[in-house]
N, C-alpha and C. Protein backbone atom coordinates (compact mmCIF):
# COMPACT_ATOMS: atom_id res chain seq x y z
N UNK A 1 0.86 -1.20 0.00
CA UNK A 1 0.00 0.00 0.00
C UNK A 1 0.89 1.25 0.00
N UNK A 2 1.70 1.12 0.65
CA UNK A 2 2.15 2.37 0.68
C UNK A 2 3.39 2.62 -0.14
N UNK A 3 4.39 1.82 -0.82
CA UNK A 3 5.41 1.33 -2.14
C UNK A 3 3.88 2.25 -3.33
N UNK A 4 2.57 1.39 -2.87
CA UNK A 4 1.92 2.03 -4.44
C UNK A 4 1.80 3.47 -4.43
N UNK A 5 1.17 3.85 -3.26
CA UNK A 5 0.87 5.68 -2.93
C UNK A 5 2.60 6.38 -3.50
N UNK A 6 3.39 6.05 -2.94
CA UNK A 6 4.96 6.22 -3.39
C UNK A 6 4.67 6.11 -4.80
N UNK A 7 4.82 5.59 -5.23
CA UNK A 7 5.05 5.25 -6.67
C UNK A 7 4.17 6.08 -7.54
N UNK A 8 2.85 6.16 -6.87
CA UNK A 8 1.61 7.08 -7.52
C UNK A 8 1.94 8.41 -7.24
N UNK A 9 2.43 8.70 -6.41
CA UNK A 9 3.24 10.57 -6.56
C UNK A 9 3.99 10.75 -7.37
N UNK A 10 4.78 9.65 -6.73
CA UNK A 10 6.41 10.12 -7.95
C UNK A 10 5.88 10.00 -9.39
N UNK A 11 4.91 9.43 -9.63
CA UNK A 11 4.53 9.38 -10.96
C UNK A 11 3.76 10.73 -11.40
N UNK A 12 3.49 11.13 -10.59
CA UNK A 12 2.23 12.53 -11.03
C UNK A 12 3.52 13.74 -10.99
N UNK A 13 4.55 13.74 -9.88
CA UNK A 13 5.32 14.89 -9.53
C UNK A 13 6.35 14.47 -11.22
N UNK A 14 6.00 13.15 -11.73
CA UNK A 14 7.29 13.13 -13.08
C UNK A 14 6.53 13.68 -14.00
N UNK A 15 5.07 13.41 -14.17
CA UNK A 15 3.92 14.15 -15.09
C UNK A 15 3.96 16.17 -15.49
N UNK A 16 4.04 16.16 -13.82
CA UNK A 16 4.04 17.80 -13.86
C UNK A 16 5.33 18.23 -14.10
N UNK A 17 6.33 17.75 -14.16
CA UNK A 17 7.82 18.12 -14.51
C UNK A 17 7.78 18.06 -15.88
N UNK A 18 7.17 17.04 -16.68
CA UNK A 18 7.45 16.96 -18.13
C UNK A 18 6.25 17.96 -18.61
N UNK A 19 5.61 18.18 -18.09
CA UNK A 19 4.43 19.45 -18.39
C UNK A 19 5.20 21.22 -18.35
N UNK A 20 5.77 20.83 -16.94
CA UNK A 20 6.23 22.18 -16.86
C UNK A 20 7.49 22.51 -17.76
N UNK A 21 8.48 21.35 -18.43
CA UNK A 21 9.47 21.84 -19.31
C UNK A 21 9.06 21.63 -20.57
N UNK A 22 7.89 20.84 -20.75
CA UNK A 22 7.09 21.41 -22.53
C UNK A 22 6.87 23.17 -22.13
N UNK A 23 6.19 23.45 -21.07
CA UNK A 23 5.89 24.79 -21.54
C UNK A 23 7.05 25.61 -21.15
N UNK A 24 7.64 24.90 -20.06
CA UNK A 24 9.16 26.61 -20.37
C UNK A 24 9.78 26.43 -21.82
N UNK A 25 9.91 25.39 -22.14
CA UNK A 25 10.66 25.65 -23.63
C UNK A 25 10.00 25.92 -24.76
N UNK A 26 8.60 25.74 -24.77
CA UNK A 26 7.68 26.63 -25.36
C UNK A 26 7.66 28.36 -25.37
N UNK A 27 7.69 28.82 -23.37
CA UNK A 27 7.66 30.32 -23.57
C UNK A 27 9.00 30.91 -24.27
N UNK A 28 9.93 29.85 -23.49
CA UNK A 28 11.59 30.32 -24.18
C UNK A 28 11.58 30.55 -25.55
N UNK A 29 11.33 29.69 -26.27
CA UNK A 29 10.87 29.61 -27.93
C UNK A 29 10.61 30.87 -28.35
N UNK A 30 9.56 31.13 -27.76
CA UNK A 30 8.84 32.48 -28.01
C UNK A 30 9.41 33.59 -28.08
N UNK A 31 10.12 33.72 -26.44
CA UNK A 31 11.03 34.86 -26.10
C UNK A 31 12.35 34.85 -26.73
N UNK A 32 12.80 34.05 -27.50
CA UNK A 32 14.07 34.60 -28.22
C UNK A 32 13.76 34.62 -29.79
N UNK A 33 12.02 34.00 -30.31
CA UNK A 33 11.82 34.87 -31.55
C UNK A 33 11.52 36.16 -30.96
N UNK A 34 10.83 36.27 -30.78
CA UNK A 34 10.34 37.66 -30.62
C UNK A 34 11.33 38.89 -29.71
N UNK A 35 12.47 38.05 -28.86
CA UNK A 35 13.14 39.30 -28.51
C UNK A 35 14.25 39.70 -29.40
N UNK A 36 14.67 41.35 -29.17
CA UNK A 36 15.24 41.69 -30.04
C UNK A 36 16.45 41.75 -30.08
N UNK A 37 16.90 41.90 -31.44
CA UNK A 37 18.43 41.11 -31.05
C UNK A 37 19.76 41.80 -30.53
């Protein structure tokens, strides 16, 4: 029971990590088209 609860975080906290560096390298993307040079 509690190996699964473990395992079921670390899995959601690896979810929101690969979420949160699609979108920083998304805004980054952005910010060095658009900033000036």
């Amino acid at each position: 029971m509690e190996t699964n609860t473990k395992k079921f975080n670390s899995d959601i906290i690896r979810q929101w990590a690969n979420l949160i560096g699609i979108i920083a390298a998304f805004f980054l993307n952005v910010y060095v088209n658009l900033a000036p040079p």
